[in-house]
PDB file of N, CA and C in Angstrom:
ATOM      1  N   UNK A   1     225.155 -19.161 -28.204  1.00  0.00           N
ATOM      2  CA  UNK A   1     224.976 -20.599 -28.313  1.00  0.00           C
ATOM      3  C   UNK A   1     223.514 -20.888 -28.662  1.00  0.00           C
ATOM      4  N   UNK A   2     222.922 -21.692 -29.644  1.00  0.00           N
ATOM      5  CA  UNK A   2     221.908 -21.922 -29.945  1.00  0.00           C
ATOM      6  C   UNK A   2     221.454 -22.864 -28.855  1.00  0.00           C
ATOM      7  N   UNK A   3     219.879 -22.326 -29.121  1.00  0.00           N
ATOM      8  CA  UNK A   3     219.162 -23.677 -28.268  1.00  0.00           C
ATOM      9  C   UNK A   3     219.139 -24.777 -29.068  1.00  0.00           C
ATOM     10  N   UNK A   4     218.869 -26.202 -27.841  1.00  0.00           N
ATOM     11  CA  UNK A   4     219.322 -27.274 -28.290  1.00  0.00           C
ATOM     12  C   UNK A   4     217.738 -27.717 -29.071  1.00  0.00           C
ATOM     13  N   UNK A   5     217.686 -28.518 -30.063  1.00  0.00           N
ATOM     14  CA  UNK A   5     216.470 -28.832 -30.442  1.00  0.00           C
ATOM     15  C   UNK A   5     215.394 -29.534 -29.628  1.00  0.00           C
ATOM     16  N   UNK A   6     215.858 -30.332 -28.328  1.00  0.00           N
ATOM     17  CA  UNK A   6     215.136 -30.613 -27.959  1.00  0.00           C
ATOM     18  C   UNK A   6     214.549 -29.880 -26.447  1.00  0.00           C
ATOM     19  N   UNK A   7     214.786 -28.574 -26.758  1.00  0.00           N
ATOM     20  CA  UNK A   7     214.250 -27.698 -25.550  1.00  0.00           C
ATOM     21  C   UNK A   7     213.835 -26.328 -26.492  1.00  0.00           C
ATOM     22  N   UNK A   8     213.482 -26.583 -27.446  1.00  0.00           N
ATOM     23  CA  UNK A   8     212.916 -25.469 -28.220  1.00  0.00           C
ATOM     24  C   UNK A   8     211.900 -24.655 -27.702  1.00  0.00           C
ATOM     25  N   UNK A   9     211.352 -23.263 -27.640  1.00  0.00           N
ATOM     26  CA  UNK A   9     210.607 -22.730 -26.881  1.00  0.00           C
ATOM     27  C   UNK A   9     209.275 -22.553 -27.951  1.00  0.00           C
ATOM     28  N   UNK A  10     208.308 -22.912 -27.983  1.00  0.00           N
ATOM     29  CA  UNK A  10     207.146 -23.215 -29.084  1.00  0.00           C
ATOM     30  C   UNK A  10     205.676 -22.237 -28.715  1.00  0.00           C
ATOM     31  N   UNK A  11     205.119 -21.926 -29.207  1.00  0.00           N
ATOM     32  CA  UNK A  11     203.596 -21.309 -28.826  1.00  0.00           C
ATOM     33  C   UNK A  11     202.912 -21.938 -30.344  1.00  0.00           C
ATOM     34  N   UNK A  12     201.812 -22.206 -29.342  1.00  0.00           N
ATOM     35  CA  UNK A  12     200.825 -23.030 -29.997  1.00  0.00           C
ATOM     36  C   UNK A  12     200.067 -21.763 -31.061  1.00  0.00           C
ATOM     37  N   UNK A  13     199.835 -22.120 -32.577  1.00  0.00           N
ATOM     38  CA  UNK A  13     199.312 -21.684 -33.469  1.00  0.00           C
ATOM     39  C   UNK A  13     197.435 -22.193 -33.250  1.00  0.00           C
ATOM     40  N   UNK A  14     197.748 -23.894 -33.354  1.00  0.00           N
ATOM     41  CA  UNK A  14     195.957 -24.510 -32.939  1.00  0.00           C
ATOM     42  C   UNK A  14     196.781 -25.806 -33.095  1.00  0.00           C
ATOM     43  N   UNK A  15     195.515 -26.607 -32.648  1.00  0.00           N
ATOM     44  CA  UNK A  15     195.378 -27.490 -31.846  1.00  0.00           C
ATOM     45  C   UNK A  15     194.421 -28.373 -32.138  1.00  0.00           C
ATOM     46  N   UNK A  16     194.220 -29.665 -32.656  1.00  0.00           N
ATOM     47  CA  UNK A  16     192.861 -30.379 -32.672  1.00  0.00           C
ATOM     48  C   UNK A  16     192.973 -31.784 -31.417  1.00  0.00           C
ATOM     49  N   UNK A  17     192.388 -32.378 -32.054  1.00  0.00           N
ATOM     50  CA  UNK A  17     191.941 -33.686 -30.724  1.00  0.00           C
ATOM     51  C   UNK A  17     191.442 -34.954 -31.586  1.00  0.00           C
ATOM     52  N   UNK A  18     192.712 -35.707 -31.634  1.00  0.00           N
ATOM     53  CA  UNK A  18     192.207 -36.725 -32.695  1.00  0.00           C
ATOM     54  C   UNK A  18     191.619 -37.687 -32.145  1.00  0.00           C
ATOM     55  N   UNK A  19     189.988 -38.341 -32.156  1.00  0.00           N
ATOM     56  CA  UNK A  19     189.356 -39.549 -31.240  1.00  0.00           C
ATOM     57  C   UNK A  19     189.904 -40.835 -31.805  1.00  0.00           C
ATOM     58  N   UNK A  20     190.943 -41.536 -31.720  1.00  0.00           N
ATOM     59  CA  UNK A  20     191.294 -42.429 -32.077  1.00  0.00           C
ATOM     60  C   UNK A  20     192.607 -43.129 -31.090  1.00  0.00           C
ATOM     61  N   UNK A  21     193.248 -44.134 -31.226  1.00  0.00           N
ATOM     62  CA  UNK A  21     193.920 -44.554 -30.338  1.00  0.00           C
ATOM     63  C   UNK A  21     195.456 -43.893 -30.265  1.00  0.00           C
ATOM     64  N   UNK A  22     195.883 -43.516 -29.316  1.00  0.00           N
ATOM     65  CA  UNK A  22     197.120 -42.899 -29.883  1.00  0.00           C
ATOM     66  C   UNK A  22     198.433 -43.756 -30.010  1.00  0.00           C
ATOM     67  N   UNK A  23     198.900 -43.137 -31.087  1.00  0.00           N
ATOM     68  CA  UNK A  23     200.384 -43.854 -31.550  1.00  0.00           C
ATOM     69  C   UNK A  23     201.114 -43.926 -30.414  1.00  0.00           C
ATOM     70  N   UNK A  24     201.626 -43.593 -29.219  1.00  0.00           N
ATOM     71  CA  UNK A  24     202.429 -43.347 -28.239  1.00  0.00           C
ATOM     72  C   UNK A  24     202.033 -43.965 -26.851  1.00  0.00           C
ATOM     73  N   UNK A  25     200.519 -43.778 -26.428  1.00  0.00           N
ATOM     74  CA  UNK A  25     200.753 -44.258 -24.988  1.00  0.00           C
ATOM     75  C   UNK A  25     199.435 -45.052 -25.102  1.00  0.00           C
ATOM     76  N   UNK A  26     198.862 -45.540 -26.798  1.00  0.00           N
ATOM     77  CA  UNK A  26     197.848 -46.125 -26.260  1.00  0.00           C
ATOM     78  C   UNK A  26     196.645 -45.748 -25.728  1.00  0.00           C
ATOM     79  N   UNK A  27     196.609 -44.657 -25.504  1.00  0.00           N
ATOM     80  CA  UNK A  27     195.571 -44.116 -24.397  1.00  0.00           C
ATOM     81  C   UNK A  27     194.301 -43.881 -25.712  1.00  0.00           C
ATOM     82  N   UNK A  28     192.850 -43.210 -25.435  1.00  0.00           N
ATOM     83  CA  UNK A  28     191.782 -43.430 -25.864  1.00  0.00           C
ATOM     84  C   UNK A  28     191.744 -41.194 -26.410  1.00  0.00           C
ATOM     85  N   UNK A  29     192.403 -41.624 -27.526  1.00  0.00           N
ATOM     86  CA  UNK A  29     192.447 -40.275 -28.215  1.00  0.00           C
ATOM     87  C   UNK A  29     193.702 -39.767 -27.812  1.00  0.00           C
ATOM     88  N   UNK A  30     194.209 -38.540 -28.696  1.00  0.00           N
ATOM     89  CA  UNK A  30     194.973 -37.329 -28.595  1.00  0.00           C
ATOM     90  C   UNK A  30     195.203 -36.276 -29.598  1.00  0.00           C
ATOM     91  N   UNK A  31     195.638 -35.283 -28.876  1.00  0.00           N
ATOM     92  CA  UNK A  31     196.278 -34.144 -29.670  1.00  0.00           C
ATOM     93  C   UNK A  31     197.119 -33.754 -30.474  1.00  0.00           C
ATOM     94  N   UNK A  32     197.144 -32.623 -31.582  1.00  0.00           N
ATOM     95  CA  UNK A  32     198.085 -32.783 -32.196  1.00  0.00           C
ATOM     96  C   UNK A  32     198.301 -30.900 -32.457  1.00  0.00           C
ATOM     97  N   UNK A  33     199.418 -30.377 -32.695  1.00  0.00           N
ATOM     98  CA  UNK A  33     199.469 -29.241 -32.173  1.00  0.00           C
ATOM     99  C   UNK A  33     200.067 -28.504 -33.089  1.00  0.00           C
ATOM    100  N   UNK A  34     200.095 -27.379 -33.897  1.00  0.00           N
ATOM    101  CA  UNK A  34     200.833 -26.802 -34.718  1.00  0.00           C
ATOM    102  C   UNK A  34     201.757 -25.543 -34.260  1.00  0.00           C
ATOM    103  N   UNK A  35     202.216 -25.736 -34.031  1.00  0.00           N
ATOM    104  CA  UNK A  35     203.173 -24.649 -33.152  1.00  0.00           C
ATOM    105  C   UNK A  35     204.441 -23.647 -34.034  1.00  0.00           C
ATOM    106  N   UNK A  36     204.448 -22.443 -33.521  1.00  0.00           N
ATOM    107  CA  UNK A  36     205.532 -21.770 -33.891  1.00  0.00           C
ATOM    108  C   UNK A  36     206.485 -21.326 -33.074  1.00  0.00           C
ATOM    109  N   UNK A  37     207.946 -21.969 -33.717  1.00  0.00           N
ATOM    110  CA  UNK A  37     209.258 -21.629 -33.151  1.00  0.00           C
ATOM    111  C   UNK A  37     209.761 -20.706 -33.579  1.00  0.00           C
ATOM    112  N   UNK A  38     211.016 -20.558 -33.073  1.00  0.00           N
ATOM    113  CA  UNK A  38     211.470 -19.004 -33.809  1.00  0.00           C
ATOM    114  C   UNK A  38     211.969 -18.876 -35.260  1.00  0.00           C
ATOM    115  N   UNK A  39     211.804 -20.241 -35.542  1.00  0.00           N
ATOM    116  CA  UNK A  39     212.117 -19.848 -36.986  1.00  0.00           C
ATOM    117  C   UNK A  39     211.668 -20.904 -38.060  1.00  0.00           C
ATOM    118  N   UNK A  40     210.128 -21.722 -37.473  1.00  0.00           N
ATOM    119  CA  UNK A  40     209.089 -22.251 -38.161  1.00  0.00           C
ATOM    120  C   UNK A  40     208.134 -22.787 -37.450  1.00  0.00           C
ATOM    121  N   UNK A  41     207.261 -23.139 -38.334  1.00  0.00           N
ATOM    122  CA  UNK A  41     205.792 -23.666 -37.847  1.00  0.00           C
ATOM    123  C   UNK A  41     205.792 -25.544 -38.236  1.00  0.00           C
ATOM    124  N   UNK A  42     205.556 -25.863 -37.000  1.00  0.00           N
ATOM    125  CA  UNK A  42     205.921 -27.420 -36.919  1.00  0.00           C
ATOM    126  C   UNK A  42     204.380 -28.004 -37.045  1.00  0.00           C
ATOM    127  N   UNK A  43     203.946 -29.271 -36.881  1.00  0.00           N
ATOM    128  CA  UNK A  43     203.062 -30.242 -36.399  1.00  0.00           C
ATOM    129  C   UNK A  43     203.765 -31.240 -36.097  1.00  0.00           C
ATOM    130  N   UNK A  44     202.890 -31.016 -34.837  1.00  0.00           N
ATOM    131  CA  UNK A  44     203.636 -32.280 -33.670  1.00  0.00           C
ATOM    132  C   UNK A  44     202.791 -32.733 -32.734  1.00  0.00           C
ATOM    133  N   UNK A  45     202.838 -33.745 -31.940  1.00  0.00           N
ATOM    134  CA  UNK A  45     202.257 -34.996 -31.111  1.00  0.00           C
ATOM    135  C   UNK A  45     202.311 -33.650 -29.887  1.00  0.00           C
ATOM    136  N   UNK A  46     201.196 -33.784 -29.077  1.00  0.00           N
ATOM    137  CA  UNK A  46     201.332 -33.060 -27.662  1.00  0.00           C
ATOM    138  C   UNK A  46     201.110 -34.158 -26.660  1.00  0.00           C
ATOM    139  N   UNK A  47     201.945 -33.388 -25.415  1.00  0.00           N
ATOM    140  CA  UNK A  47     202.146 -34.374 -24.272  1.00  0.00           C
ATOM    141  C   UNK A  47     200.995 -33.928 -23.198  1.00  0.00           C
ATOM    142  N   UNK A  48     199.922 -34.192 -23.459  1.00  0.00           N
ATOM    143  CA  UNK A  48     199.128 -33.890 -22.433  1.00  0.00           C
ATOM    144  C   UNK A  48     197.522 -32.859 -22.901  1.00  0.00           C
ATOM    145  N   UNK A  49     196.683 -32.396 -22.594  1.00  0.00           N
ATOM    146  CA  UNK A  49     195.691 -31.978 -23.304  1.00  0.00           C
ATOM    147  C   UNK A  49     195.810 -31.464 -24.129  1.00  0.00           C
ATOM    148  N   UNK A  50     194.528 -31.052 -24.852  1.00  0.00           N
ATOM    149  CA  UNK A  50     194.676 -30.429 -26.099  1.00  0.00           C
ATOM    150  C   UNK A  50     194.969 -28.751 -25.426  1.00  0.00           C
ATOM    151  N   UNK A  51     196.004 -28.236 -26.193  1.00  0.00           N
ATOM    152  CA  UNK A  51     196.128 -26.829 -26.042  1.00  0.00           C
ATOM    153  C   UNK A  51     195.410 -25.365 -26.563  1.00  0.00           C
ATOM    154  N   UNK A  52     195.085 -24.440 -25.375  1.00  0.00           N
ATOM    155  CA  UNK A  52     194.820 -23.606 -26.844  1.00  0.00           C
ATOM    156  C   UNK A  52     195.634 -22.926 -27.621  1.00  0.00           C
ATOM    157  N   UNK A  53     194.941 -22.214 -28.497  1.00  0.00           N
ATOM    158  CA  UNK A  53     195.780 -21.319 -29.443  1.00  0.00           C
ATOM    159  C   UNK A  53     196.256 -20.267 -28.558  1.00  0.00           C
ATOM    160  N   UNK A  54     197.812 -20.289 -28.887  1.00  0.00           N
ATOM    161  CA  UNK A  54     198.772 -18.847 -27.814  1.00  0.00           C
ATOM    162  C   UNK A  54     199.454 -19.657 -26.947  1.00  0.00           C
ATOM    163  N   UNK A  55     199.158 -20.925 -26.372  1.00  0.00           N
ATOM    164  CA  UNK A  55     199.506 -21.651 -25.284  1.00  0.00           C
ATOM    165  C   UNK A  55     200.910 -21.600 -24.990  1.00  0.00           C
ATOM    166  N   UNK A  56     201.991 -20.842 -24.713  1.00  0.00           N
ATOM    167  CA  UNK A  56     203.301 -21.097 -24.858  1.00  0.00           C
ATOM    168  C   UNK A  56     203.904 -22.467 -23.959  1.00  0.00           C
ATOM    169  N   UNK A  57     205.118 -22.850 -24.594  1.00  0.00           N
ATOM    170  CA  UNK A  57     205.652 -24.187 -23.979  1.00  0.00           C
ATOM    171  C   UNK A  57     207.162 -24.255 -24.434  1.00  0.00           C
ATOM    172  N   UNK A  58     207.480 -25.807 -24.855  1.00  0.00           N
ATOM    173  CA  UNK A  58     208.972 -26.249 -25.826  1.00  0.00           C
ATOM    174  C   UNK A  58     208.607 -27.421 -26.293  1.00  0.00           C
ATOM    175  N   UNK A  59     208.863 -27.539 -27.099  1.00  0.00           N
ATOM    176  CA  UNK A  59     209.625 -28.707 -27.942  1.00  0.00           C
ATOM    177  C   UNK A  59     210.611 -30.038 -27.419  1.00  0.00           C
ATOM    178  N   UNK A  60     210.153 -31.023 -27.003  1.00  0.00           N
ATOM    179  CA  UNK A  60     211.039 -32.212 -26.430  1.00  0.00           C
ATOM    180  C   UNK A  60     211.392 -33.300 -27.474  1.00  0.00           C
ATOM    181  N   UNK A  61     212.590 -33.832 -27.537  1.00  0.00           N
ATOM    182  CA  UNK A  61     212.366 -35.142 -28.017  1.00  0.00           C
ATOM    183  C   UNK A  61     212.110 -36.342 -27.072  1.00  0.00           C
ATOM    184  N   UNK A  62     211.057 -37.011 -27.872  1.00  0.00           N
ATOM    185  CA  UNK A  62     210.877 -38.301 -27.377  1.00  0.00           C
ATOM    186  C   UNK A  62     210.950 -40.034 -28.056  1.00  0.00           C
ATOM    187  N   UNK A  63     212.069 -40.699 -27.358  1.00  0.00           N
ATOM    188  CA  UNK A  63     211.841 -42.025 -28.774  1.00  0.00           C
ATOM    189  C   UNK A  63     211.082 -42.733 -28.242  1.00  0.00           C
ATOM    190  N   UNK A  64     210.626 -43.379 -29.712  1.00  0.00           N
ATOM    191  CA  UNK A  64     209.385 -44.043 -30.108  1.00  0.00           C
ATOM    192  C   UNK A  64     209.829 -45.593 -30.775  1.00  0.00           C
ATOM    193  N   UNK A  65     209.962 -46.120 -29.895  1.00  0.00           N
ATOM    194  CA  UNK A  65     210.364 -47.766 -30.932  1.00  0.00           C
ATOM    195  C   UNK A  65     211.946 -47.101 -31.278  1.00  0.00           C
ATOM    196  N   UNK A  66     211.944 -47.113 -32.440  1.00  0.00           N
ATOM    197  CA  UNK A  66     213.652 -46.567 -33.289  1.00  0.00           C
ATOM    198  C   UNK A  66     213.670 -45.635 -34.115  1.00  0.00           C
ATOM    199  N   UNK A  67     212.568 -44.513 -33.760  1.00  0.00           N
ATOM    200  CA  UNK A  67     212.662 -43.095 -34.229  1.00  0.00           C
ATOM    201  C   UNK A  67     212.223 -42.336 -32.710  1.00  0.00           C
ATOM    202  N   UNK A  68     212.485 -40.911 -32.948  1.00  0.00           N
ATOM    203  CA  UNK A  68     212.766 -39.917 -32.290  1.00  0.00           C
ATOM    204  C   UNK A  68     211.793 -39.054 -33.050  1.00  0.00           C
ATOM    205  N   UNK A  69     211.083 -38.748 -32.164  1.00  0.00           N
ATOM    206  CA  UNK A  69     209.979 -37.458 -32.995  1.00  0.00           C
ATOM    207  C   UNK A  69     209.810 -36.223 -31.938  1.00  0.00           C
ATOM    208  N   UNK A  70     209.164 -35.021 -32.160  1.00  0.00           N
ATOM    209  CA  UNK A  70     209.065 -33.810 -30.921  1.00  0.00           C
ATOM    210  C   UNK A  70     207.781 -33.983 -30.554  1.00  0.00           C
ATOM    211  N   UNK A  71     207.599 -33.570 -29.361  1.00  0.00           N
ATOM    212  CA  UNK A  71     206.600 -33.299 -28.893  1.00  0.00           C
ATOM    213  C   UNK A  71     206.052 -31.895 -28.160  1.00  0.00           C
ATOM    214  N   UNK A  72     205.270 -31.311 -28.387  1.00  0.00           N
ATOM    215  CA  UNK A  72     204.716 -30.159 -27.523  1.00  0.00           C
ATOM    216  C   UNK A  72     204.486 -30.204 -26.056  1.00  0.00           C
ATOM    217  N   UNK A  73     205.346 -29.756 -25.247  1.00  0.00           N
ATOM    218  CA  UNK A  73     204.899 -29.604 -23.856  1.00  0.00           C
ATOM    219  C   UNK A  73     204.627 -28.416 -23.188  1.00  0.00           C
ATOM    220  N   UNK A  74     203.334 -27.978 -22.280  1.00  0.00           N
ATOM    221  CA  UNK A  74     203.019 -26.953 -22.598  1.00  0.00           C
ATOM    222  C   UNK A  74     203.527 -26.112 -20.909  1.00  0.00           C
ATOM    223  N   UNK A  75     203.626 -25.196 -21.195  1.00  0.00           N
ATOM    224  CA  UNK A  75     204.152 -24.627 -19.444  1.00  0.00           C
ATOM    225  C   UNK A  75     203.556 -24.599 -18.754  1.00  0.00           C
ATOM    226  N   UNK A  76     203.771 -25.056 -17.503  1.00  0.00           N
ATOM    227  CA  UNK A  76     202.816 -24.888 -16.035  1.00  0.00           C
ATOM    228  C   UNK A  76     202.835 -23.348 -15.537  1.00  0.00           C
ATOM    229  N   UNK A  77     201.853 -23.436 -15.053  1.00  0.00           N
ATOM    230  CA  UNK A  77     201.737 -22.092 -14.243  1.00  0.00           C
ATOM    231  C   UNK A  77     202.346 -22.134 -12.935  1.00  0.00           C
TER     232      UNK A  77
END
């Protein structure tokens, strides 16, 4: 059974830190994350600091107004 897309298992490729307002929560900057799944390399919105490179995590969906986009969430220790 395939995994579902929105629990995809992702490791971070890199990572920047955009200083500007973010599209999503408003808040004062964020991240944006290029990650590889098992069977491509995405850019996507991250949920929480900037990550480093290797960082393993998944892939969530989250809606936004009346689209649905992924986000990087990264694993706790």
């Amino acid at each position: 059974m395939p995994t579902p897309p929105t629990d995809r298992r992702a490791t971070v490729w890199s990572s920047t830190f955009i200083p500007t307002t973010s599209p999503i929560t408003g808040s004062a900057g964020y991240s944006v994350a290029w990650v590889d799944t098992d069977t491509e390399r995405l850019q996507v919105l991250v949920d929480g600091a900037r990550p480093a490179p290797g960082t393993p995590g998944r892939l969530t969906s989250r809606a936004v107004d009346d689209q649905t986009i992924e986000m990087f969430v990264a694993e706790t220790s």
